[in-house]
PDB file of N, CA and C in Angstrom:
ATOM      1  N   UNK A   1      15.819 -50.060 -12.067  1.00  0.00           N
ATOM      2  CA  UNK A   1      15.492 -49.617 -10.727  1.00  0.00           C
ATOM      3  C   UNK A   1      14.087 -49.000 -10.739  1.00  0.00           C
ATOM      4  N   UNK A   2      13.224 -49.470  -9.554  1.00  0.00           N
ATOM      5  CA  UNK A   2      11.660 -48.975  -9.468  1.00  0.00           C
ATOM      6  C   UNK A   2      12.031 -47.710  -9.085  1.00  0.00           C
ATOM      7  N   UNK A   3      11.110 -46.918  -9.668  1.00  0.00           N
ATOM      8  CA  UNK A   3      11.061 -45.504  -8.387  1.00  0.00           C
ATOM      9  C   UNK A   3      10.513 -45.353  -7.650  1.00  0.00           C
ATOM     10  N   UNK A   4      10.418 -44.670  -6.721  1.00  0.00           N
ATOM     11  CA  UNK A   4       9.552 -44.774  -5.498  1.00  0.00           C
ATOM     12  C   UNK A   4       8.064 -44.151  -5.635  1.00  0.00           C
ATOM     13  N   UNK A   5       8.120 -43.391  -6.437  1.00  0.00           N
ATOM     14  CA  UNK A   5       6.857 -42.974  -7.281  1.00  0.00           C
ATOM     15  C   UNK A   5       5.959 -44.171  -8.304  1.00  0.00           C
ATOM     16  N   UNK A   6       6.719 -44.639  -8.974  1.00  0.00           N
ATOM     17  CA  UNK A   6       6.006 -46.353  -9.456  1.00  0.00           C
ATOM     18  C   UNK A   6       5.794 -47.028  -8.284  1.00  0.00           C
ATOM     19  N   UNK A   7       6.612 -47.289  -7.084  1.00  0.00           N
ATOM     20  CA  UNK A   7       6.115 -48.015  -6.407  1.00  0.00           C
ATOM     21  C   UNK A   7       4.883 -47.568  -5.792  1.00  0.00           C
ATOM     22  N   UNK A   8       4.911 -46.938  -5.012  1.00  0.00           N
ATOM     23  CA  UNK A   8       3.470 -46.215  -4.493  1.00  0.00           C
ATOM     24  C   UNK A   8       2.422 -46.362  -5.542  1.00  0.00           C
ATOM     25  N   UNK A   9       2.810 -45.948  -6.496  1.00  0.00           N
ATOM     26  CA  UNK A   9       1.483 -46.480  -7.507  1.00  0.00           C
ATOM     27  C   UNK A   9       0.860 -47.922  -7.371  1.00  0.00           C
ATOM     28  N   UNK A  10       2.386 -49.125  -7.664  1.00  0.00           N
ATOM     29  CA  UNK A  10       1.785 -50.254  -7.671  1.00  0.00           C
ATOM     30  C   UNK A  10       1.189 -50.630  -6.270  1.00  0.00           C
ATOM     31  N   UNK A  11       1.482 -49.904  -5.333  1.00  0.00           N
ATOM     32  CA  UNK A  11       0.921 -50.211  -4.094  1.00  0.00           C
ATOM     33  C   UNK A  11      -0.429 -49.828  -3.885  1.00  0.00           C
ATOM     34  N   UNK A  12      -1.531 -48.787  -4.372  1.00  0.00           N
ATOM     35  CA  UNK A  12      -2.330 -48.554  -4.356  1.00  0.00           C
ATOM     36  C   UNK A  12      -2.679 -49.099  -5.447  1.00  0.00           C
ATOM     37  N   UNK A  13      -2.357 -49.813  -6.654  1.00  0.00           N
ATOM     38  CA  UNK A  13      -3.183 -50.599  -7.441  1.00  0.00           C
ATOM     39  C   UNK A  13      -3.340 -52.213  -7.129  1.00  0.00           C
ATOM     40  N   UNK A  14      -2.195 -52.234  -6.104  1.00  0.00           N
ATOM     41  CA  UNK A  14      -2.403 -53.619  -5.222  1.00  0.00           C
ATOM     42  C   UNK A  14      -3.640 -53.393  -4.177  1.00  0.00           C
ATOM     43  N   UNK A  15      -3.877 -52.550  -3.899  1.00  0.00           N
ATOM     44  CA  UNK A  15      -4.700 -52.358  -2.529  1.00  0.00           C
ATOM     45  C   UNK A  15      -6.482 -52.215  -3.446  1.00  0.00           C
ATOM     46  N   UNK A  16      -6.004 -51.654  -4.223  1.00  0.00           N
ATOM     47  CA  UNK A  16      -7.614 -51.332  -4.948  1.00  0.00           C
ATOM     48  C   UNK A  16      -8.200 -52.881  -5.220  1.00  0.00           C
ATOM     49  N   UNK A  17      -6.943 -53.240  -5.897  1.00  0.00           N
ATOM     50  CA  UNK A  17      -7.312 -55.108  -6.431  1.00  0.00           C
ATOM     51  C   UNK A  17      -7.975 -55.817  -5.604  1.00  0.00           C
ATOM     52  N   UNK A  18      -6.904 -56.012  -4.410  1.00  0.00           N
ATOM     53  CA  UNK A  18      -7.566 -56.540  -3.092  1.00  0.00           C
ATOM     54  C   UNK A  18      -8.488 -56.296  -2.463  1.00  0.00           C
ATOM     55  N   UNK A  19      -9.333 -54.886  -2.464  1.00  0.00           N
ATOM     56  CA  UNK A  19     -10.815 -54.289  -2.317  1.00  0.00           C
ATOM     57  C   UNK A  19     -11.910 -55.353  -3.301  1.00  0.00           C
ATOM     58  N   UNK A  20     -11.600 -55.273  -4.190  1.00  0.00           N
ATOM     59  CA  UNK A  20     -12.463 -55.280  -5.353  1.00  0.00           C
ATOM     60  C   UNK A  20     -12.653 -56.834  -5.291  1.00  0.00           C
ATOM     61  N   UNK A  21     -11.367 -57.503  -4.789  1.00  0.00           N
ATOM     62  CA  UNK A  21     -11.923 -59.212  -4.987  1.00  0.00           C
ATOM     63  C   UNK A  21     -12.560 -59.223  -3.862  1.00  0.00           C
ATOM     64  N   UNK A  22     -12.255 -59.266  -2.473  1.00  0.00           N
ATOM     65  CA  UNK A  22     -13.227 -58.926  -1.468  1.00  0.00           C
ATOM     66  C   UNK A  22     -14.249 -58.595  -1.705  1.00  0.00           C
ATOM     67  N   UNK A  23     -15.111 -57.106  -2.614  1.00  0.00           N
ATOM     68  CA  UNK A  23     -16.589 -57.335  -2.999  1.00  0.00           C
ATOM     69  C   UNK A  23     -16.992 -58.079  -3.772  1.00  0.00           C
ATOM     70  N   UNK A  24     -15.885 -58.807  -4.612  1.00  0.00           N
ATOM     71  CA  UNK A  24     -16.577 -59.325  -6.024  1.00  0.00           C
ATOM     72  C   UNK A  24     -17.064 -60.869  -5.146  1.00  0.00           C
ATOM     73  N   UNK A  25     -15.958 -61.440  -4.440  1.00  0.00           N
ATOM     74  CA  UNK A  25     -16.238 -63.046  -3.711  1.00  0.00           C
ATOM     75  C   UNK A  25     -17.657 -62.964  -2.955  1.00  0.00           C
ATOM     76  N   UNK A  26     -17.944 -61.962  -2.212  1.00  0.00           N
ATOM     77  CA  UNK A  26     -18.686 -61.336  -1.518  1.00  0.00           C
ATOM     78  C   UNK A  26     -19.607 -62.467  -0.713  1.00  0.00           C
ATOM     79  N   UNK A  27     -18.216 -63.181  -0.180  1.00  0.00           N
ATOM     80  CA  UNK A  27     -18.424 -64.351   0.791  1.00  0.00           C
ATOM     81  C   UNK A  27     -18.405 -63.448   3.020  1.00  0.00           C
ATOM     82  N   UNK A  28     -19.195 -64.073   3.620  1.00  0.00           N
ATOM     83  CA  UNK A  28     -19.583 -63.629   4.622  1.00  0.00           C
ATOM     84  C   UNK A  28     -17.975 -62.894   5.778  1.00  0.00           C
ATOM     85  N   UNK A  29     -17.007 -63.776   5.634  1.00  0.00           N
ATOM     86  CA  UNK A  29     -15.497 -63.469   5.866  1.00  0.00           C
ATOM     87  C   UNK A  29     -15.148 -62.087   5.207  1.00  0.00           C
ATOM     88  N   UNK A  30     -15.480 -61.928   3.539  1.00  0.00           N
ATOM     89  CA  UNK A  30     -15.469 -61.004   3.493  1.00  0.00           C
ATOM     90  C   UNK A  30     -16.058 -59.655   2.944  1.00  0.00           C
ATOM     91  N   UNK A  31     -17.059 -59.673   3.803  1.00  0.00           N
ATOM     92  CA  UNK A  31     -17.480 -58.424   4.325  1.00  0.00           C
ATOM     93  C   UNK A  31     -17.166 -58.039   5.483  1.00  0.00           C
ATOM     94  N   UNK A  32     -16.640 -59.133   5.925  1.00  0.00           N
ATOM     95  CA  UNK A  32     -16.564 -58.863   7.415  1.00  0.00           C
ATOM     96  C   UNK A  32     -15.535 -57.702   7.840  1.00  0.00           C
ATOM     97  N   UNK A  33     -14.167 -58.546   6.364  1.00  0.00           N
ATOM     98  CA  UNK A  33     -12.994 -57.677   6.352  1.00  0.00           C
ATOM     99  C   UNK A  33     -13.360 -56.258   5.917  1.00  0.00           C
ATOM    100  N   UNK A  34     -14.065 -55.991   4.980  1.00  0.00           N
ATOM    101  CA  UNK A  34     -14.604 -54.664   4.747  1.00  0.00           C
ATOM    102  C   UNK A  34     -14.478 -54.023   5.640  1.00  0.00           C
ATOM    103  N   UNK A  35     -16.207 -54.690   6.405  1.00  0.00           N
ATOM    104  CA  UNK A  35     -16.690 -53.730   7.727  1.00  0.00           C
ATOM    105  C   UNK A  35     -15.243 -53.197   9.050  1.00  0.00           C
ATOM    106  N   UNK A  36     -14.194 -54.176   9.237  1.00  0.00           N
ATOM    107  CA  UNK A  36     -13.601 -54.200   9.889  1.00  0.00           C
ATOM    108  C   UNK A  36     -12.086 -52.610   9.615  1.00  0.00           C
ATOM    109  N   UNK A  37     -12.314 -53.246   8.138  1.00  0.00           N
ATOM    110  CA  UNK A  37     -11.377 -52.076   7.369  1.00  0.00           C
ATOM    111  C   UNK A  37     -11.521 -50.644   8.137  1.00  0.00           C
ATOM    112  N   UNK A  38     -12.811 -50.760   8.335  1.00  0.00           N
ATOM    113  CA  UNK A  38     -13.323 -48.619   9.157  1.00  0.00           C
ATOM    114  C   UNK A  38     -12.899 -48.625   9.790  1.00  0.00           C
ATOM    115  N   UNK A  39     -12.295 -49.485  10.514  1.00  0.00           N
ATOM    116  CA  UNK A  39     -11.707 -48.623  12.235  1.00  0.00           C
ATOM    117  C   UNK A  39     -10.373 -49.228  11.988  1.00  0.00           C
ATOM    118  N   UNK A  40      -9.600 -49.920  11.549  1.00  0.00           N
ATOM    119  CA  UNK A  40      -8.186 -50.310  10.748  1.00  0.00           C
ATOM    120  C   UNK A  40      -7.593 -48.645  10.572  1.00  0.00           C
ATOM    121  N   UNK A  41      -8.004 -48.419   9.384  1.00  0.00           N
ATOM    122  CA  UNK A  41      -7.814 -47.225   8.468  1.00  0.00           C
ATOM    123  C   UNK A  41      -8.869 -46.451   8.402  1.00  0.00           C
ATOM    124  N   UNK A  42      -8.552 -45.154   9.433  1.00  0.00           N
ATOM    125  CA  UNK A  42      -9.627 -44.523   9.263  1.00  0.00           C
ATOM    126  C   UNK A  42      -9.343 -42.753   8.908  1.00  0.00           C
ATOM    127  N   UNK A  43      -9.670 -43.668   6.941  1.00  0.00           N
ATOM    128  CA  UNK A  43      -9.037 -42.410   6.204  1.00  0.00           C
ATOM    129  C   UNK A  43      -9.907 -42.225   4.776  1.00  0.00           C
ATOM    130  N   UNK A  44     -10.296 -40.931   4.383  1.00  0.00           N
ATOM    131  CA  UNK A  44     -11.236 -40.697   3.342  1.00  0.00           C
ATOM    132  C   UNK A  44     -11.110 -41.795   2.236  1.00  0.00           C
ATOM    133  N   UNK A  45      -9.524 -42.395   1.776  1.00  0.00           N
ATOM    134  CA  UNK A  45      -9.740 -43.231   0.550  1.00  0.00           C
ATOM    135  C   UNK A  45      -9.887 -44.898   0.985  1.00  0.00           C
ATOM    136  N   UNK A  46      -9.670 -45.042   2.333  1.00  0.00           N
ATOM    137  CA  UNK A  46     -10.272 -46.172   2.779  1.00  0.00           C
ATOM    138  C   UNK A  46     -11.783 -46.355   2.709  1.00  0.00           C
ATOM    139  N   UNK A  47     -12.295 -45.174   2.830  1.00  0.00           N
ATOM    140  CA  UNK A  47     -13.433 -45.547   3.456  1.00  0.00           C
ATOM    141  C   UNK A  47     -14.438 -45.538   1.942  1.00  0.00           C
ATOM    142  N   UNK A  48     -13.440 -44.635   0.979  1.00  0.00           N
ATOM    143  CA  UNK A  48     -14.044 -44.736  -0.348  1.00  0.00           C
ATOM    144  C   UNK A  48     -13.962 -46.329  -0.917  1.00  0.00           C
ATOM    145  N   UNK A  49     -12.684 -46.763  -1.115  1.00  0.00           N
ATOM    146  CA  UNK A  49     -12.612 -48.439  -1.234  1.00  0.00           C
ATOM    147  C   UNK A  49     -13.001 -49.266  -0.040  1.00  0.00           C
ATOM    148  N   UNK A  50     -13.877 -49.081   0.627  1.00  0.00           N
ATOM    149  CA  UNK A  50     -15.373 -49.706   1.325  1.00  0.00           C
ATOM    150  C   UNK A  50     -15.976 -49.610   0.526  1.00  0.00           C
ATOM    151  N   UNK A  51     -16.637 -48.459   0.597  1.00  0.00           N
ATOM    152  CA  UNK A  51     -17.843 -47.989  -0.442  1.00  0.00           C
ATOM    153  C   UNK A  51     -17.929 -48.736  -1.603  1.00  0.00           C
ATOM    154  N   UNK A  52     -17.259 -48.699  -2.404  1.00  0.00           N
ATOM    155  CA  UNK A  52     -17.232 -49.274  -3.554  1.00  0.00           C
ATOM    156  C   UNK A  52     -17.783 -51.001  -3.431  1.00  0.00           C
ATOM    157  N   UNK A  53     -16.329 -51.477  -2.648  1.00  0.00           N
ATOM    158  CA  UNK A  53     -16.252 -52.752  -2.958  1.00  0.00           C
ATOM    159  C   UNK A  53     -17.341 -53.239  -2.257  1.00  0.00           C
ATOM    160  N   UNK A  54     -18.054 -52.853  -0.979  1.00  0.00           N
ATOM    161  CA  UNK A  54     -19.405 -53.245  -0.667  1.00  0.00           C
ATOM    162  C   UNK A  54     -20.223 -52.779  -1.949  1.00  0.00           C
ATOM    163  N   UNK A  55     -20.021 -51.912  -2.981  1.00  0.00           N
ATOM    164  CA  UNK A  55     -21.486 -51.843  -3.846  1.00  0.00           C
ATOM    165  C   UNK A  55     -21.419 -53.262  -5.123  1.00  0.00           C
ATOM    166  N   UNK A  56     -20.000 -54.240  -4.694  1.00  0.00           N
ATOM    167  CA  UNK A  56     -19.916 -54.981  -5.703  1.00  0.00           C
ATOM    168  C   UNK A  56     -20.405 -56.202  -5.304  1.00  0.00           C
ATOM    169  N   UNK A  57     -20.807 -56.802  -3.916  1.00  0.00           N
ATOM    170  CA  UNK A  57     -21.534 -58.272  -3.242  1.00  0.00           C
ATOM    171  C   UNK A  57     -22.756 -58.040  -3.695  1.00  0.00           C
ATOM    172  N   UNK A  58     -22.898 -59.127  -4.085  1.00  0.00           N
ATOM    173  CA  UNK A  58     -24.180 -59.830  -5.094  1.00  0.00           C
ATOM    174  C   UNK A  58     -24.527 -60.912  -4.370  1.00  0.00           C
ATOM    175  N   UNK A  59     -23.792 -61.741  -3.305  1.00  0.00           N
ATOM    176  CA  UNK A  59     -24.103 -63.203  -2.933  1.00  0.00           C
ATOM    177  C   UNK A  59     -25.110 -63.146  -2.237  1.00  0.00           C
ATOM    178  N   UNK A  60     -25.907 -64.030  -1.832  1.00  0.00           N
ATOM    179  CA  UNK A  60     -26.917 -63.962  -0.974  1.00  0.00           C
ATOM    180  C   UNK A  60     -26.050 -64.063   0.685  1.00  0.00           C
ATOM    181  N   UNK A  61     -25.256 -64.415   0.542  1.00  0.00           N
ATOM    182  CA  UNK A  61     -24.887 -64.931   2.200  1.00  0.00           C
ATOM    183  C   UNK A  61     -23.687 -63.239   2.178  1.00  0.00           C
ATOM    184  N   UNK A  62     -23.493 -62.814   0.917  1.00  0.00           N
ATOM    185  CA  UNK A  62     -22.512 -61.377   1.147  1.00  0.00           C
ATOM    186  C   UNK A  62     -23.759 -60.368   1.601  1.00  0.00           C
ATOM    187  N   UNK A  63     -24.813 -60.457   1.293  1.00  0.00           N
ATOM    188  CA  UNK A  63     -26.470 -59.414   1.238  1.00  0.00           C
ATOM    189  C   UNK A  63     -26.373 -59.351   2.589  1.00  0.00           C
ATOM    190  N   UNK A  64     -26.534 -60.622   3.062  1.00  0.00           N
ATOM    191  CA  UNK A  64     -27.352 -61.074   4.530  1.00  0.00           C
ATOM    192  C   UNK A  64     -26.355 -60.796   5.581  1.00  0.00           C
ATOM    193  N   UNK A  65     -24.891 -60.941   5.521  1.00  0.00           N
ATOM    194  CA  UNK A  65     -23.836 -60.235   6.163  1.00  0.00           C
ATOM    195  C   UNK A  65     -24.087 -58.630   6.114  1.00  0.00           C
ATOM    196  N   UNK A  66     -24.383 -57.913   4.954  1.00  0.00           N
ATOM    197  CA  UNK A  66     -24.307 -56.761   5.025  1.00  0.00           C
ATOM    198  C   UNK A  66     -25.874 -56.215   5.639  1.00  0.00           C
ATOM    199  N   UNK A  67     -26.648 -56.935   6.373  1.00  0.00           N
ATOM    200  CA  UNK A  67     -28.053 -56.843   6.584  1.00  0.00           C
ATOM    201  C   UNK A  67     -27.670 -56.929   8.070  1.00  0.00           C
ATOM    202  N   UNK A  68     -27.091 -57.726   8.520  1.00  0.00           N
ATOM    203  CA  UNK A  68     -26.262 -57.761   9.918  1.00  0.00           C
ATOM    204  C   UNK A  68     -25.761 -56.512  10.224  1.00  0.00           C
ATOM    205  N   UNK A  69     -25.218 -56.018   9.765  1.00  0.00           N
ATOM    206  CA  UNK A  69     -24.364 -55.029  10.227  1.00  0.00           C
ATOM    207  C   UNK A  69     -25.966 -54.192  10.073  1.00  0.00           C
ATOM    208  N   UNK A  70     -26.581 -53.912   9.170  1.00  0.00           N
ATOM    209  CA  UNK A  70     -27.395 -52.767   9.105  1.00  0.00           C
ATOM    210  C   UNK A  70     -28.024 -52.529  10.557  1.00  0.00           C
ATOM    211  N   UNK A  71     -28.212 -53.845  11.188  1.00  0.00           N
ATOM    212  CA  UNK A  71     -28.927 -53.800  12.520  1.00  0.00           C
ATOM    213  C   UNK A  71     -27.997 -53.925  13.591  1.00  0.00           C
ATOM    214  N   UNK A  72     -27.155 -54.573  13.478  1.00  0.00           N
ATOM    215  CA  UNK A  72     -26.524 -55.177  14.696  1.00  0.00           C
ATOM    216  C   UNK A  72     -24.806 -54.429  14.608  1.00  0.00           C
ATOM    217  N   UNK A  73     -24.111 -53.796  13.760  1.00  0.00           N
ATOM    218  CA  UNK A  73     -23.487 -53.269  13.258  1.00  0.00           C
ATOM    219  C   UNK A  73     -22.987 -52.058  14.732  1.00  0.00           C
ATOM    220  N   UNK A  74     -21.624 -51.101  14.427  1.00  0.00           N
ATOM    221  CA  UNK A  74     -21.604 -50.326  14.920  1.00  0.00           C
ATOM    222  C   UNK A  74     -22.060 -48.907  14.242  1.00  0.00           C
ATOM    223  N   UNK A  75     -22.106 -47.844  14.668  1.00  0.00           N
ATOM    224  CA  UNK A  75     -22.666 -46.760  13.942  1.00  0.00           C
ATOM    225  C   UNK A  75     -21.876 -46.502  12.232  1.00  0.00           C
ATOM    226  N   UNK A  76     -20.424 -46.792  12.055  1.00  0.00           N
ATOM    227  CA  UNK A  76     -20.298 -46.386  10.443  1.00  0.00           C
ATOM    228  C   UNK A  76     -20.755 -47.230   9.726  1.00  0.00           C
ATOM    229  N   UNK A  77     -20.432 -48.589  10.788  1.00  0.00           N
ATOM    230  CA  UNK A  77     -21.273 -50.312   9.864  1.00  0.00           C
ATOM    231  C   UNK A  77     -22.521 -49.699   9.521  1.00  0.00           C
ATOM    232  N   UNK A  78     -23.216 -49.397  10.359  1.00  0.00           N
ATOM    233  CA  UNK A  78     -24.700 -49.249   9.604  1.00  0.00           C
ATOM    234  C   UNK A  78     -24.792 -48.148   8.715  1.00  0.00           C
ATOM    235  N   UNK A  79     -24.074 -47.478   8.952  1.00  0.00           N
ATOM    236  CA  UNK A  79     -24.497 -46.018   7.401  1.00  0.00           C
ATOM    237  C   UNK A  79     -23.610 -46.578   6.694  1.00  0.00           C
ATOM    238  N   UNK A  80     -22.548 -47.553   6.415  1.00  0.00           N
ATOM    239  CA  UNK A  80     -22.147 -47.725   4.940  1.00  0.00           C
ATOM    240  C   UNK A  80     -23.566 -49.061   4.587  1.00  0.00           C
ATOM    241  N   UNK A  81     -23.794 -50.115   5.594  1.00  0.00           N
ATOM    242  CA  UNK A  81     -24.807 -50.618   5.530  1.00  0.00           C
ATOM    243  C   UNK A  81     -26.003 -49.910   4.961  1.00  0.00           C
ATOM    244  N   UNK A  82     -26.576 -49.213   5.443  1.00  0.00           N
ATOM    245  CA  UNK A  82     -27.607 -48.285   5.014  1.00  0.00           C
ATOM    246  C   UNK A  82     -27.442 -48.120   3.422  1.00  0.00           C
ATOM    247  N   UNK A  83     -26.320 -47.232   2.931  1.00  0.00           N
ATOM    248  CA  UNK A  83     -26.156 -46.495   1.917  1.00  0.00           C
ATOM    249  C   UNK A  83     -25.939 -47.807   0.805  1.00  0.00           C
ATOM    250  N   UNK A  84     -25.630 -49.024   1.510  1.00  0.00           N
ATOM    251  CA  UNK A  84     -25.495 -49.989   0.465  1.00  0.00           C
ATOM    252  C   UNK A  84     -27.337 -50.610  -0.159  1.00  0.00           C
ATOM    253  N   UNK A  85     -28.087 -50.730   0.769  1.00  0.00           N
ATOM    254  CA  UNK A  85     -29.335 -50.632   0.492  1.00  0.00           C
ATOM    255  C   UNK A  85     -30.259 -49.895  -0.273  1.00  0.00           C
ATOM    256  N   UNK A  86     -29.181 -48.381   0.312  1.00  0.00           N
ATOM    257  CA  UNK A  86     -30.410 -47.096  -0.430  1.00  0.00           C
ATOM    258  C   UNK A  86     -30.169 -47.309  -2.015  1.00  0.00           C
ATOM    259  N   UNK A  87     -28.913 -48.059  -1.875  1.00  0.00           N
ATOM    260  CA  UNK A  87     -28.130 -47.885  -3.140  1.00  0.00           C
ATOM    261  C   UNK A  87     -29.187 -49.215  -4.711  1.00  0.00           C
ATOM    262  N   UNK A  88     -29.222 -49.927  -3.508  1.00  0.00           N
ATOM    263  CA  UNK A  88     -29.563 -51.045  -4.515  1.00  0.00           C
ATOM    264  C   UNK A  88     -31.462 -51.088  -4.324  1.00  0.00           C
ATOM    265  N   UNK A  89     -32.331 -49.803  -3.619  1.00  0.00           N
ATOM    266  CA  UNK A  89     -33.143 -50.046  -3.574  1.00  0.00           C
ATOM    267  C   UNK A  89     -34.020 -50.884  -2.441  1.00  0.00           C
ATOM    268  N   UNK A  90     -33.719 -51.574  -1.634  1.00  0.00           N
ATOM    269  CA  UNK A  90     -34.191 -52.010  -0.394  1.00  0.00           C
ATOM    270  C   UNK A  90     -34.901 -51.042   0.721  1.00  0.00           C
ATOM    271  N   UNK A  91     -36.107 -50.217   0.253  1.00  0.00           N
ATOM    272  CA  UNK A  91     -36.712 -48.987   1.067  1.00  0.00           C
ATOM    273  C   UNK A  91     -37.093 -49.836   2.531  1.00  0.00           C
ATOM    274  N   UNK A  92     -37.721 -51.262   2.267  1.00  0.00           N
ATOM    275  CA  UNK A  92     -38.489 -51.910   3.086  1.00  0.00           C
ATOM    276  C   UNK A  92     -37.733 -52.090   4.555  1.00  0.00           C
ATOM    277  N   UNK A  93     -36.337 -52.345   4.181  1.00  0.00           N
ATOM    278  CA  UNK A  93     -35.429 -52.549   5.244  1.00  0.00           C
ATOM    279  C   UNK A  93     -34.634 -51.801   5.724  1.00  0.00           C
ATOM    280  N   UNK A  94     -34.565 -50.585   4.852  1.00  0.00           N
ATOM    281  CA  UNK A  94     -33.860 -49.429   5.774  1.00  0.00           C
ATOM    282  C   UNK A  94     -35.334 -48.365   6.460  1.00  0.00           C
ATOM    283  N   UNK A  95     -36.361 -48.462   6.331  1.00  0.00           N
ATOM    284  CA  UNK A  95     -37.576 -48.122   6.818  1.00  0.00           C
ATOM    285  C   UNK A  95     -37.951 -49.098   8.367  1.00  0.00           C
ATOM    286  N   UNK A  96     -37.288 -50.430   8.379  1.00  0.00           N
ATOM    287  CA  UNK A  96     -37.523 -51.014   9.223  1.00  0.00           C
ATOM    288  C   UNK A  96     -36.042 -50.454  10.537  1.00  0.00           C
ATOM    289  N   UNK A  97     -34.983 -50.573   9.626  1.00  0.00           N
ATOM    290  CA  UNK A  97     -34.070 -50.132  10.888  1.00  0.00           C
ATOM    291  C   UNK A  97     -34.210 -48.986  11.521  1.00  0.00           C
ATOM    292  N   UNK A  98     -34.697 -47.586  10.228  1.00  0.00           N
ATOM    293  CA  UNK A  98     -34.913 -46.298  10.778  1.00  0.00           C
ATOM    294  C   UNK A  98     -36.245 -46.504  11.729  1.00  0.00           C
ATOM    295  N   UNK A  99     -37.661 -47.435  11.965  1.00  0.00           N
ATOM    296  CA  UNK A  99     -37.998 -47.449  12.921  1.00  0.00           C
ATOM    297  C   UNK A  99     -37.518 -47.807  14.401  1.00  0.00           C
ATOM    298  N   UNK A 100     -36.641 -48.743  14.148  1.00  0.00           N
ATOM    299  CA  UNK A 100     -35.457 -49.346  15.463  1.00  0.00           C
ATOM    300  C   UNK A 100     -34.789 -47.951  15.670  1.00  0.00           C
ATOM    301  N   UNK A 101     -34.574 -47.230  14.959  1.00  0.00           N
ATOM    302  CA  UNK A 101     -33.584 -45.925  15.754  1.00  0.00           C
ATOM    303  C   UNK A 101     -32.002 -46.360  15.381  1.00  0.00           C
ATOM    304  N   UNK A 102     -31.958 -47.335  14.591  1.00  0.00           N
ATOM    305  CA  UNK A 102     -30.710 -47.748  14.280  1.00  0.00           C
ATOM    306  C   UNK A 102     -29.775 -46.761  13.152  1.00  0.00           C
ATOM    307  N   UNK A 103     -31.001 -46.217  12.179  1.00  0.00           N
ATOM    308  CA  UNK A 103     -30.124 -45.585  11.797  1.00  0.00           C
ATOM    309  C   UNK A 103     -31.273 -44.111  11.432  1.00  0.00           C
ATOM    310  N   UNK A 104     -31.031 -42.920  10.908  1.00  0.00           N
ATOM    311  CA  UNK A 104     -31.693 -41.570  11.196  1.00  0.00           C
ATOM    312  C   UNK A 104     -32.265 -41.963   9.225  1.00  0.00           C
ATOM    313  N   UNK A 105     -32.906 -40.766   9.165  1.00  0.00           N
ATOM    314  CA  UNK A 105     -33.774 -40.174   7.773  1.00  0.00           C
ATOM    315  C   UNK A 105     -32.873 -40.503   6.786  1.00  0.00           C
ATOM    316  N   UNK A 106     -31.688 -39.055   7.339  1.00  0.00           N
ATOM    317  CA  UNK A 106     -30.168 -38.886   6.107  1.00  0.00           C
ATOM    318  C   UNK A 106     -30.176 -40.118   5.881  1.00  0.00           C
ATOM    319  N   UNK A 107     -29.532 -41.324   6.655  1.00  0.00           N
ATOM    320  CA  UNK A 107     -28.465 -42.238   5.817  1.00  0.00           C
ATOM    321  C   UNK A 107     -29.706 -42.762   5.139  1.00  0.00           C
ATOM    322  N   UNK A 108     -30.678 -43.282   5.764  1.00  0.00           N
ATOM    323  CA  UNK A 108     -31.677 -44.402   4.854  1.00  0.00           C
ATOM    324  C   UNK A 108     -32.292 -43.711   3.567  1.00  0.00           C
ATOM    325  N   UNK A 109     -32.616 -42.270   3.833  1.00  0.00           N
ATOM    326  CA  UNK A 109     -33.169 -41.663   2.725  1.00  0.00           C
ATOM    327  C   UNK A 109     -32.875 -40.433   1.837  1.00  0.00           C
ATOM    328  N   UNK A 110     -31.812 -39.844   2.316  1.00  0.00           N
ATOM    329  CA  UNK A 110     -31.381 -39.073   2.002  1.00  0.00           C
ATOM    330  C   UNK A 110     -30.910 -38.727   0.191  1.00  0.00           C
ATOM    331  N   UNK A 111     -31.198 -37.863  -0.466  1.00  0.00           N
ATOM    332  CA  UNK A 111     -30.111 -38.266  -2.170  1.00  0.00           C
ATOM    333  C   UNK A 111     -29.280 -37.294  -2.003  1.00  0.00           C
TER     334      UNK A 111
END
């Protein structure tokens, strides 16, 4: 017999998994699911397994999805957007949105 304490475990090690292939595929669908995840679940360890699994897209068409949102995005889209940039170094393009007013100093530059 599972306990209900193992289960909950395997349930959040099911949910982490499923984060993590989502950034790793880091096909345009899903980021989408990511971005969509914030207003789904809108709860500190959700928003931490965002974080993450957006810092794991490498694809060019997962980049350019997450470049969408930086501009065209709603306000958390663009600060996890943002912070995924500040993250990997892209000054040029979070300098360009913070001139649009899209997003403030903090998220684009902040440490």
């Amino acid at each position: 017999m599972i306990k209900r304490k193992d289960r909950k475990m395997t349930n959040h090690l099911q949910r982490f998994s499923h984060f993590v292939s989502l950034g790793n595929s880091g096909s345009k669908e899903d980021v989408d699911k990511l971005m969509d995840t914030l207003f789904i679940k809108d709860d500190l360890a959700t928003k931490k397994l965002v974080d993450y699994a957006l810092s794991l897209v490498r694809t060019k068409k997962g980049i350019k999805r997450i470049r969408y949102y930086l501009f065209k995005g709603s306000p958390i889209q663009r600060n996890y957007a943002a912070l995924y940039f500040r993250r990997n170094g892209n000054t040029n393009l979070l300098k360009r949105a913070l001139r649009k007013r899209l997003i403030d100093w903090d998220q684009g530059f902040a440490t």
